[in-house]
N, C-alpha and C. Protein backbone atom coordinates (compact mmCIF):
# COMPACT_ATOMS: atom_id res chain seq x y z
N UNK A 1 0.82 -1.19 0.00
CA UNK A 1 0.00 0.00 0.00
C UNK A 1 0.87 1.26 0.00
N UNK A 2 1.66 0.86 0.73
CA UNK A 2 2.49 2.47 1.16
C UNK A 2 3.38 2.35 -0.66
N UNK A 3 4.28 1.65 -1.39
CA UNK A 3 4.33 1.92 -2.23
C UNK A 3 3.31 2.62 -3.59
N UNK A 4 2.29 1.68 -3.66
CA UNK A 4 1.27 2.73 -4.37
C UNK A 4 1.13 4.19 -4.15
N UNK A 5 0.91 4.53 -2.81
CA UNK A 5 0.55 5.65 -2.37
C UNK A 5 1.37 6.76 -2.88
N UNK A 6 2.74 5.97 -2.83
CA UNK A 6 3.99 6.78 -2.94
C UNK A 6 4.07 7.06 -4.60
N UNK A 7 3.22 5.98 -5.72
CA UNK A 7 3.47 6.05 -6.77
C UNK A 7 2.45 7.29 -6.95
N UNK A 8 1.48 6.98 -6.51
CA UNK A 8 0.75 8.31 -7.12
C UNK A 8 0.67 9.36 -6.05
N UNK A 9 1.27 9.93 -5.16
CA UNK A 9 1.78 10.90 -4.57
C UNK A 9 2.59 11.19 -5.74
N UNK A 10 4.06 10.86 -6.13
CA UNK A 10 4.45 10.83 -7.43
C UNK A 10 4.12 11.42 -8.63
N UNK A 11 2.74 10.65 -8.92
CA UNK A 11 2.24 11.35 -10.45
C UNK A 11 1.78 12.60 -10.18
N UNK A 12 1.29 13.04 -8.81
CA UNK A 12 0.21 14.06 -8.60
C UNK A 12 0.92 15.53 -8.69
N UNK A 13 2.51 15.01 -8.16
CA UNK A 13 3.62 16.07 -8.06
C UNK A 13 3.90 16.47 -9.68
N UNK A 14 4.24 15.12 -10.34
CA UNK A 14 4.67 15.88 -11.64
C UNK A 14 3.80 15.58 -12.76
N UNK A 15 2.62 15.46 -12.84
CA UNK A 15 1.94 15.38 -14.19
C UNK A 15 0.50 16.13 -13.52
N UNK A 16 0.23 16.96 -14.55
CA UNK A 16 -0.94 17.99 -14.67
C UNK A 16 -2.15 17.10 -14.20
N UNK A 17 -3.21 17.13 -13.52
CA UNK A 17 -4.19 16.50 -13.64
C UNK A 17 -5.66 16.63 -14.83
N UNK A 18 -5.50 18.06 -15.85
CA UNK A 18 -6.07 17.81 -16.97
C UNK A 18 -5.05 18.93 -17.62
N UNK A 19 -5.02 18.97 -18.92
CA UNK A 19 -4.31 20.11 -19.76
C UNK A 19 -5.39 20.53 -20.57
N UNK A 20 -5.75 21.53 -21.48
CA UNK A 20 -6.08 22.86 -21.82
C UNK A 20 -6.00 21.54 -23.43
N UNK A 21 -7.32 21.41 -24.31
CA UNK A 21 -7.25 20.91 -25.49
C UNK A 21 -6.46 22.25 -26.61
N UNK A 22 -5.68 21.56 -26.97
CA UNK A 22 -4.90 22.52 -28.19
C UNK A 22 -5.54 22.99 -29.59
N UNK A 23 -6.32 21.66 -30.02
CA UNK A 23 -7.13 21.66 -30.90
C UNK A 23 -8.44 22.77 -31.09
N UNK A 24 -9.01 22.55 -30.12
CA UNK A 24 -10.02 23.52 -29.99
C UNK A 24 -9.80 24.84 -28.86
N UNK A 25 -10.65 25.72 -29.39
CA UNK A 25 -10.72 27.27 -28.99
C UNK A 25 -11.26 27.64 -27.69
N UNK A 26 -11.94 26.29 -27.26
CA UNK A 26 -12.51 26.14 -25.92
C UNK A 26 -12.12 25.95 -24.78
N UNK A 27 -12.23 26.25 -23.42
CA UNK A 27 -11.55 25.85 -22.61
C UNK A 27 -11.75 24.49 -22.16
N UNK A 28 -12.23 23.56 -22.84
CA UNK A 28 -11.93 22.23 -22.29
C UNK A 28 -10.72 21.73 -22.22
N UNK A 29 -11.04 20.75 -21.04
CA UNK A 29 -9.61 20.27 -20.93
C UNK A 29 -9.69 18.83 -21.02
N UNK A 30 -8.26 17.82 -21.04
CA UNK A 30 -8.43 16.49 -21.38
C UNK A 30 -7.81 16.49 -20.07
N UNK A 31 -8.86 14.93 -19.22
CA UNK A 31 -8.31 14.50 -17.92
C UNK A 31 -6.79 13.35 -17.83
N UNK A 32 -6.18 13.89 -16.96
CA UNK A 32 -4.88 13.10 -17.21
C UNK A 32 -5.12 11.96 -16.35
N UNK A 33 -5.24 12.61 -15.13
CA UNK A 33 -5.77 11.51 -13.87
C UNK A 33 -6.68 12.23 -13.30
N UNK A 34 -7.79 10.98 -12.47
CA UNK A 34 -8.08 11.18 -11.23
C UNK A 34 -8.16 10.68 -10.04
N UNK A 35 -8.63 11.44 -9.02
CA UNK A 35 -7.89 10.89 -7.49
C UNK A 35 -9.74 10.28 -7.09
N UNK A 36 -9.59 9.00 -7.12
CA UNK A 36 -11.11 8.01 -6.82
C UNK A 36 -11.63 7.68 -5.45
N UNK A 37 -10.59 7.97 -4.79
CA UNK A 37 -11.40 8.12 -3.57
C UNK A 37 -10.64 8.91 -2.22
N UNK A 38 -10.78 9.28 -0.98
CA UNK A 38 -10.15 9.84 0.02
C UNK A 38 -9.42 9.32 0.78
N UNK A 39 -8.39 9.66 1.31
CA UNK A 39 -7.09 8.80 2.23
C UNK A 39 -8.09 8.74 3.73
N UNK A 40 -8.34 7.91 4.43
CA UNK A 40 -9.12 7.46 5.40
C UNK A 40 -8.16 7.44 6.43
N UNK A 41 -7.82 7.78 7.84
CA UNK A 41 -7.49 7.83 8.78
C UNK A 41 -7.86 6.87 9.58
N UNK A 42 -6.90 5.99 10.30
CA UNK A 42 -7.36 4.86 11.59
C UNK A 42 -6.06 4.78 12.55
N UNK A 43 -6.35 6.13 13.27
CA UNK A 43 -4.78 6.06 14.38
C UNK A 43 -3.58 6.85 13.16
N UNK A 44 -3.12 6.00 13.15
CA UNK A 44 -1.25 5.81 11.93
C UNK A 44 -1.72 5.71 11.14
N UNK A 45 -2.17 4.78 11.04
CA UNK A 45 -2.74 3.62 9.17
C UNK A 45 -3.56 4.62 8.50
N UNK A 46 -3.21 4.70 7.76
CA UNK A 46 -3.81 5.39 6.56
C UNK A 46 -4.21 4.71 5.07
N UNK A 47 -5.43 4.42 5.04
CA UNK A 47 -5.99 3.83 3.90
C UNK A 47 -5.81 4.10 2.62
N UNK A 48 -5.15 3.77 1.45
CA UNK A 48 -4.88 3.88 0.20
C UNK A 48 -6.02 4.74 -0.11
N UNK A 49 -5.67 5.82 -1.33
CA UNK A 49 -6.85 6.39 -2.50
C UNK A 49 -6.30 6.48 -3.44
N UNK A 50 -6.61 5.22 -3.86
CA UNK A 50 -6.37 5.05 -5.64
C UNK A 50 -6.55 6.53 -6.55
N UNK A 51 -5.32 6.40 -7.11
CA UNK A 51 -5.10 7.37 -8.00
C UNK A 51 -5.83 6.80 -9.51
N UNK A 52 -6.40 7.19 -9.90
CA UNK A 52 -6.59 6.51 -11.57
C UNK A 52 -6.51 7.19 -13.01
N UNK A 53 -5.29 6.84 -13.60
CA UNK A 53 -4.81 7.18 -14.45
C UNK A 53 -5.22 7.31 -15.76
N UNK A 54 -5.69 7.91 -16.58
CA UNK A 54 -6.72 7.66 -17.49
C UNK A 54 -5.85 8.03 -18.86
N UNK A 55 -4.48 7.83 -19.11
CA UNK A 55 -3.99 7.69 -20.18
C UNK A 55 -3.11 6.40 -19.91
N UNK A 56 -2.65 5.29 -20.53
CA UNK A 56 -2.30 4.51 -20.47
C UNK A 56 -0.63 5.14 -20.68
N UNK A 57 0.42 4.48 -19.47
CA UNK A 57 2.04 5.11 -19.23
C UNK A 57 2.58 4.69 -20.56
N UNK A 58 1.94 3.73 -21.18
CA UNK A 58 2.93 3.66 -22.50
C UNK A 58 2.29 4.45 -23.75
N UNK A 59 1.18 5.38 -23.32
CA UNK A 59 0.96 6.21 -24.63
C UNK A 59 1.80 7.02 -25.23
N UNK A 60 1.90 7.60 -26.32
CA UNK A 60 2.64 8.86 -26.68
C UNK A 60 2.09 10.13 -25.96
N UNK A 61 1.11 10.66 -25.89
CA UNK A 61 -0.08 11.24 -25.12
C UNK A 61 0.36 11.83 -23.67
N UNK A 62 0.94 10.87 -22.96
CA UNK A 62 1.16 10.77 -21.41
C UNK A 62 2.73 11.71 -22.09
N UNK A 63 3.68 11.56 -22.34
CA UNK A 63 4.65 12.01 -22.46
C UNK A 63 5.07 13.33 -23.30
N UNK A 64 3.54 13.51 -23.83
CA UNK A 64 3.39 14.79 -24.04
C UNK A 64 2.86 15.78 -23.03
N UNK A 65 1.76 15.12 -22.11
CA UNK A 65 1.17 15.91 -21.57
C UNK A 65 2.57 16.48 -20.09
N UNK A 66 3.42 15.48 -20.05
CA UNK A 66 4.92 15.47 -18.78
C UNK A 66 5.16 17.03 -19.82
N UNK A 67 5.48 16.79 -21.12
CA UNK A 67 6.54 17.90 -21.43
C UNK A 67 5.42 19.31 -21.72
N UNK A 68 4.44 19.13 -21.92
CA UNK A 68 3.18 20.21 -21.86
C UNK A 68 3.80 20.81 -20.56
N UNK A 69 3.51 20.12 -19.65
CA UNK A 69 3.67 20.57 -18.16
C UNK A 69 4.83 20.74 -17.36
N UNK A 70 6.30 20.55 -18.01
CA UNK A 70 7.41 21.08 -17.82
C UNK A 70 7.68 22.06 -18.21
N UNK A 71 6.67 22.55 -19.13
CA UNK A 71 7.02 23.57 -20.45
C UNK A 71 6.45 24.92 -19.86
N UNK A 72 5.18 24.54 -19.19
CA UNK A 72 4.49 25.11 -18.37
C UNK A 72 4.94 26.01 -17.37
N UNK A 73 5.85 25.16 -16.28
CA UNK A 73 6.53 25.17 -14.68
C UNK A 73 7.70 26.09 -15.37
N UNK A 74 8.32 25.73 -16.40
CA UNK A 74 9.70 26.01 -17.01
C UNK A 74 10.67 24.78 -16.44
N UNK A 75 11.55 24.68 -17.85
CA UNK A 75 12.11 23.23 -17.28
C UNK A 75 12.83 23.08 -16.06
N UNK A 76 14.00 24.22 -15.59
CA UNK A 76 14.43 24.35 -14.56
C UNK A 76 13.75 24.26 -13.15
N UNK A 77 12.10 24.61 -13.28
CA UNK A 77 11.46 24.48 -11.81
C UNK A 77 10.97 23.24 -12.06
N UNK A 78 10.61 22.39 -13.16
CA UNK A 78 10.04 21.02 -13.54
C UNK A 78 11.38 19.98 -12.56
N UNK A 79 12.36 20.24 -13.21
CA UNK A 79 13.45 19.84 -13.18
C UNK A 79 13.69 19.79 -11.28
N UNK A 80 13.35 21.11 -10.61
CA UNK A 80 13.72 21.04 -9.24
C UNK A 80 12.66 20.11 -8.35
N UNK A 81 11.31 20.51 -8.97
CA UNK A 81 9.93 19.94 -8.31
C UNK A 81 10.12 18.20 -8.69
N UNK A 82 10.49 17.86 -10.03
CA UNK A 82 10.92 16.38 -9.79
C UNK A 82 11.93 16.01 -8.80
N UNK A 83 13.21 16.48 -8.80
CA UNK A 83 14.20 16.42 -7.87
C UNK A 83 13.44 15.66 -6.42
N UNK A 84 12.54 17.15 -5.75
CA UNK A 84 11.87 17.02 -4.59
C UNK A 84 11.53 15.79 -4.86
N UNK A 85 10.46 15.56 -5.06
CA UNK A 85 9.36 14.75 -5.39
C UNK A 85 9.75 12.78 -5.32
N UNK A 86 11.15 13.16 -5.94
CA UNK A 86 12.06 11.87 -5.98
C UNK A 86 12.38 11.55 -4.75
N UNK A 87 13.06 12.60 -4.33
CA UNK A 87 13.73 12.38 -2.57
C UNK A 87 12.55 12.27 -1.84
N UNK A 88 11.71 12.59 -1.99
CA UNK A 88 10.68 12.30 -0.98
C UNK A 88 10.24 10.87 -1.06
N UNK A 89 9.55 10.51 -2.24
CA UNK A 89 9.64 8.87 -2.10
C UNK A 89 10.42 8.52 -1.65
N UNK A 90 11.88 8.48 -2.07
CA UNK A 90 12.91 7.61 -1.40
C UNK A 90 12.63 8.14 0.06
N UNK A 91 12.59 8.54 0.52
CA UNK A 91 12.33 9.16 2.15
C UNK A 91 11.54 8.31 2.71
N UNK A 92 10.21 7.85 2.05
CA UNK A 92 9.07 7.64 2.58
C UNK A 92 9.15 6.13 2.12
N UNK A 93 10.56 5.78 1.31
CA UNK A 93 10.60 3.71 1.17
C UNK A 93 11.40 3.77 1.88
N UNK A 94 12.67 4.39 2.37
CA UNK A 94 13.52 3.98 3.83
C UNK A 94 12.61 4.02 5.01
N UNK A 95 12.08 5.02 5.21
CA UNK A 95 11.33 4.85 6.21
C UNK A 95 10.29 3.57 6.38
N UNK A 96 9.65 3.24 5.45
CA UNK A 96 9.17 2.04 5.27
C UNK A 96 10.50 0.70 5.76
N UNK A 97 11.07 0.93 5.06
CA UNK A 97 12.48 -0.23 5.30
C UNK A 97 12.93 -0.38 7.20
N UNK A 98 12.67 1.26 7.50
CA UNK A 98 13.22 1.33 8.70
C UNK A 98 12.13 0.88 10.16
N UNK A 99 11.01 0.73 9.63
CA UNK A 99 10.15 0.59 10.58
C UNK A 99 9.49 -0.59 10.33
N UNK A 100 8.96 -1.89 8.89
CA UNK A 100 8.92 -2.83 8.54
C UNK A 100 9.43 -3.72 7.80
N UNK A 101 10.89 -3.73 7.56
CA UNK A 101 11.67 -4.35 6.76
C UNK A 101 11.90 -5.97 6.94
N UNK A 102 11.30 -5.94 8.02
CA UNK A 102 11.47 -7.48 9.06
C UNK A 102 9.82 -8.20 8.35
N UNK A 103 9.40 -7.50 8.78
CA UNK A 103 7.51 -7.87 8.23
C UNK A 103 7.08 -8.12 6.33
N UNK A 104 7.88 -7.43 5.71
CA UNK A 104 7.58 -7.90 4.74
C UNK A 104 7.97 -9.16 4.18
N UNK A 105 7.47 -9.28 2.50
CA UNK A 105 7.84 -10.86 2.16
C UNK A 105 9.08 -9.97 1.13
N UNK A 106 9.73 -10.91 0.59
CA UNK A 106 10.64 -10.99 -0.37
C UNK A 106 10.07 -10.03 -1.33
N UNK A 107 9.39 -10.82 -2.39
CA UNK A 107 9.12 -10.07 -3.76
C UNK A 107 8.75 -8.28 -3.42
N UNK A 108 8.09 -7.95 -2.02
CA UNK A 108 7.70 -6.81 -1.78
C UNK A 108 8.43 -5.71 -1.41
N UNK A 109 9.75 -6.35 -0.78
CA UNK A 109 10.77 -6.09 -0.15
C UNK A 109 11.54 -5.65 -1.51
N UNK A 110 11.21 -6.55 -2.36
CA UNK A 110 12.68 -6.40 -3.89
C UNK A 110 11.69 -5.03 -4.73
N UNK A 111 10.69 -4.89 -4.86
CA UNK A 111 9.62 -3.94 -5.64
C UNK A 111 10.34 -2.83 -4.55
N UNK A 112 10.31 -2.27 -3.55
CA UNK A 112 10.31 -1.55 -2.70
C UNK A 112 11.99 -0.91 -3.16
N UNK A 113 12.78 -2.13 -2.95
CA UNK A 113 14.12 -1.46 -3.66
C UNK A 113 14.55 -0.96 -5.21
N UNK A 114 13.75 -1.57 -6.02
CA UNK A 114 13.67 -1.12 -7.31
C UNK A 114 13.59 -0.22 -7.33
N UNK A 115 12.20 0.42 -6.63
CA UNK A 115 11.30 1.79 -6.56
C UNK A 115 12.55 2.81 -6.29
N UNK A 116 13.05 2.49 -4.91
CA UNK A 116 14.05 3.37 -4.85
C UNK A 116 15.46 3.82 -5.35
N UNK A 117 15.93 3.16 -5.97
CA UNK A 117 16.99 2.42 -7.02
C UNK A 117 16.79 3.47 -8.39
N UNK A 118 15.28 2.96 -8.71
CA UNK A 118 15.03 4.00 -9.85
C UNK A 118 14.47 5.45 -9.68
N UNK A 119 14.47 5.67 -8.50
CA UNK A 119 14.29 7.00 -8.03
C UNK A 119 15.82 7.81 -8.51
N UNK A 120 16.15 7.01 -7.29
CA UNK A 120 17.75 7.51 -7.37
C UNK A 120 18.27 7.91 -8.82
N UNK A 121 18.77 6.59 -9.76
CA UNK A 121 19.00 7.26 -11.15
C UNK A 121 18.39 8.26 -12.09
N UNK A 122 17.06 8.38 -11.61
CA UNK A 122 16.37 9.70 -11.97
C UNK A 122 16.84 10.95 -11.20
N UNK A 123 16.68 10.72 -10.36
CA UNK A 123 17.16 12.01 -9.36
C UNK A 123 19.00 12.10 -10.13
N UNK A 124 19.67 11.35 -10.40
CA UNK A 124 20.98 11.72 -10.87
C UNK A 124 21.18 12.25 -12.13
N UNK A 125 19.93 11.52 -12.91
CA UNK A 125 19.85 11.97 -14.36
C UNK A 125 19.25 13.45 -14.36
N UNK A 126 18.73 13.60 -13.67
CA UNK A 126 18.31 15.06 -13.52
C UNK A 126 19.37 16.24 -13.33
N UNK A 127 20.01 15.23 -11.99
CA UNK A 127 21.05 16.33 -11.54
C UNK A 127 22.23 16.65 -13.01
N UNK A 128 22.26 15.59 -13.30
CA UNK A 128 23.52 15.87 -14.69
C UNK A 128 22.88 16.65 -15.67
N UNK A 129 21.66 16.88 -15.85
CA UNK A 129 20.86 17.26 -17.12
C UNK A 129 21.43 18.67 -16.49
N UNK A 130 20.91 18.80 -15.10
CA UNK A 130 20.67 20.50 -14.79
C UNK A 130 22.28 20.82 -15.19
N UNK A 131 23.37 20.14 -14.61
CA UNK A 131 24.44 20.49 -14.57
C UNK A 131 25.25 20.90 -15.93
N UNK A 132 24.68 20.17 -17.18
CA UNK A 132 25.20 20.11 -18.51
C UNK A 132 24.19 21.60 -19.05
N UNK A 133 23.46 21.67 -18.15
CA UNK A 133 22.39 23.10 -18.89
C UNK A 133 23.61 23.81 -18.59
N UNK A 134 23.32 24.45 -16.90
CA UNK A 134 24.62 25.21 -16.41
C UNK A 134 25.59 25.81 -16.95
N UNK A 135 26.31 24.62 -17.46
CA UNK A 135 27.48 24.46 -18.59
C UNK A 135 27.35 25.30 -19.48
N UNK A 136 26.39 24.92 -20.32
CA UNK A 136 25.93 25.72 -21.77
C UNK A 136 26.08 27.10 -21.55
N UNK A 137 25.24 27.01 -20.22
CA UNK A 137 25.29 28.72 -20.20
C UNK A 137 26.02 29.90 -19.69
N UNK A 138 26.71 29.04 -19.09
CA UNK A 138 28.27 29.53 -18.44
C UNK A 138 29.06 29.78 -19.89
N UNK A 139 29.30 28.96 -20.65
CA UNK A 139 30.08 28.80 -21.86
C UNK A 139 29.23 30.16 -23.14
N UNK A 140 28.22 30.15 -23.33
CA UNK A 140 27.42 31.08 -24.01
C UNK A 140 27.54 32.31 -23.59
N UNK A 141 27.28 32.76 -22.12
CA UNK A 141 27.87 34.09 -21.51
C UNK A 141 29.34 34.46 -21.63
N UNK A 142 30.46 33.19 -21.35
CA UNK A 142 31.43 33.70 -21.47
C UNK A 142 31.81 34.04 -22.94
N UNK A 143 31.40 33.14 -23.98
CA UNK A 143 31.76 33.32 -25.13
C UNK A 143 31.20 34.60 -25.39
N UNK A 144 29.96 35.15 -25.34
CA UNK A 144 29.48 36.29 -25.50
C UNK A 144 30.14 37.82 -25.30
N UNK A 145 30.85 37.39 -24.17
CA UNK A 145 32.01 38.44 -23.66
C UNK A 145 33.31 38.85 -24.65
N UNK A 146 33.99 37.75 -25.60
CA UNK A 146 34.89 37.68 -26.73
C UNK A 146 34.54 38.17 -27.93
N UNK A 147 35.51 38.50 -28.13
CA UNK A 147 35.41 38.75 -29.56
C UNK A 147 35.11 37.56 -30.49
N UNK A 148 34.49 37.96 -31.67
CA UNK A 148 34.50 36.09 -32.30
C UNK A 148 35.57 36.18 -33.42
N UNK A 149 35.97 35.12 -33.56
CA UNK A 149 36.92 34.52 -34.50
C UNK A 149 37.23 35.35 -35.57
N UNK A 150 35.90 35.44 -36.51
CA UNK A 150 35.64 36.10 -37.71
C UNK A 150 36.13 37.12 -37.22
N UNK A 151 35.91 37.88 -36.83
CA UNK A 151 36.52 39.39 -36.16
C UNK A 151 37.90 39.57 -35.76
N UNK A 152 38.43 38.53 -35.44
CA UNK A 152 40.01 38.34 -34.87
C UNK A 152 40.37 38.81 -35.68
């Protein structure tokens, strides 16, 4: 449960829940997801609310509507709000690890490390993306400052 939760805590952070149709002049919008029912309280335990996704993850569609909505934020705050968003899962599967790691079974235990595993290389792929932007633009300002070649 607590992994699900964490998956669509996840989507809710970085994908729009409807976008603005391009096609038409109207303000309709197309639904990306929705949230089907309410997180229920008992003490600690907190009852799952299915997130439900209403474009299928392997559409073309879904990966437009991510870059619609990076495009949106601007990539640099897309870029930081995923960052977050990453570390926080991983936050919230150690903590899982740290308080039931004994209680689970195997296969749930191995899903649980994946999850975080592929957090991580996202969260790194990010960090290098931001870092190679950086670059560019460090290099573009400074070059900007020179004279150019042709001119030498």
């Amino acid at each position: 449960m607590i992994l699900l939760e964490t998956i669509d805590d996840l989507l809710k952070q970085l994908l729009p829940a409807a976008i603005a149709q391009e096609e038409t002049e109207t303000d309709e919008k197309i639904a990306v997801y929705e949230v089907t029912g309410e997180r229920i309280h008992f003490g600690e335990a907190v009852v799952y609310s299915p997130l439900q996704l209403l474009v299928s993850p392997d559409e073309k569609d879904l990966q437009s509507y991510i870059s619609w909505y990076a495009k949106e934020l601007g990539p640099p705050r897309y870029a930081d709000l995923a960052k977050e968003a990453l570390a926080g899962a991983r936050e919230r599967i150690r903590d899982t690890f740290g308080s039931s790691a004994r209680l689970m079974e195997a296969d749930i235990t191995a899903m649980l490390i994946s999850f975080e595993q592929a957090a991580l290389v996202a969260i790194r792929y990010l960090e290098s993306a931001a870092s190679m932007r950086n670059e560019k633009l460090e290099e573009a300002s400074y070059c900007d400052g020179e004279p150019s070649a042709s001119r030498g």
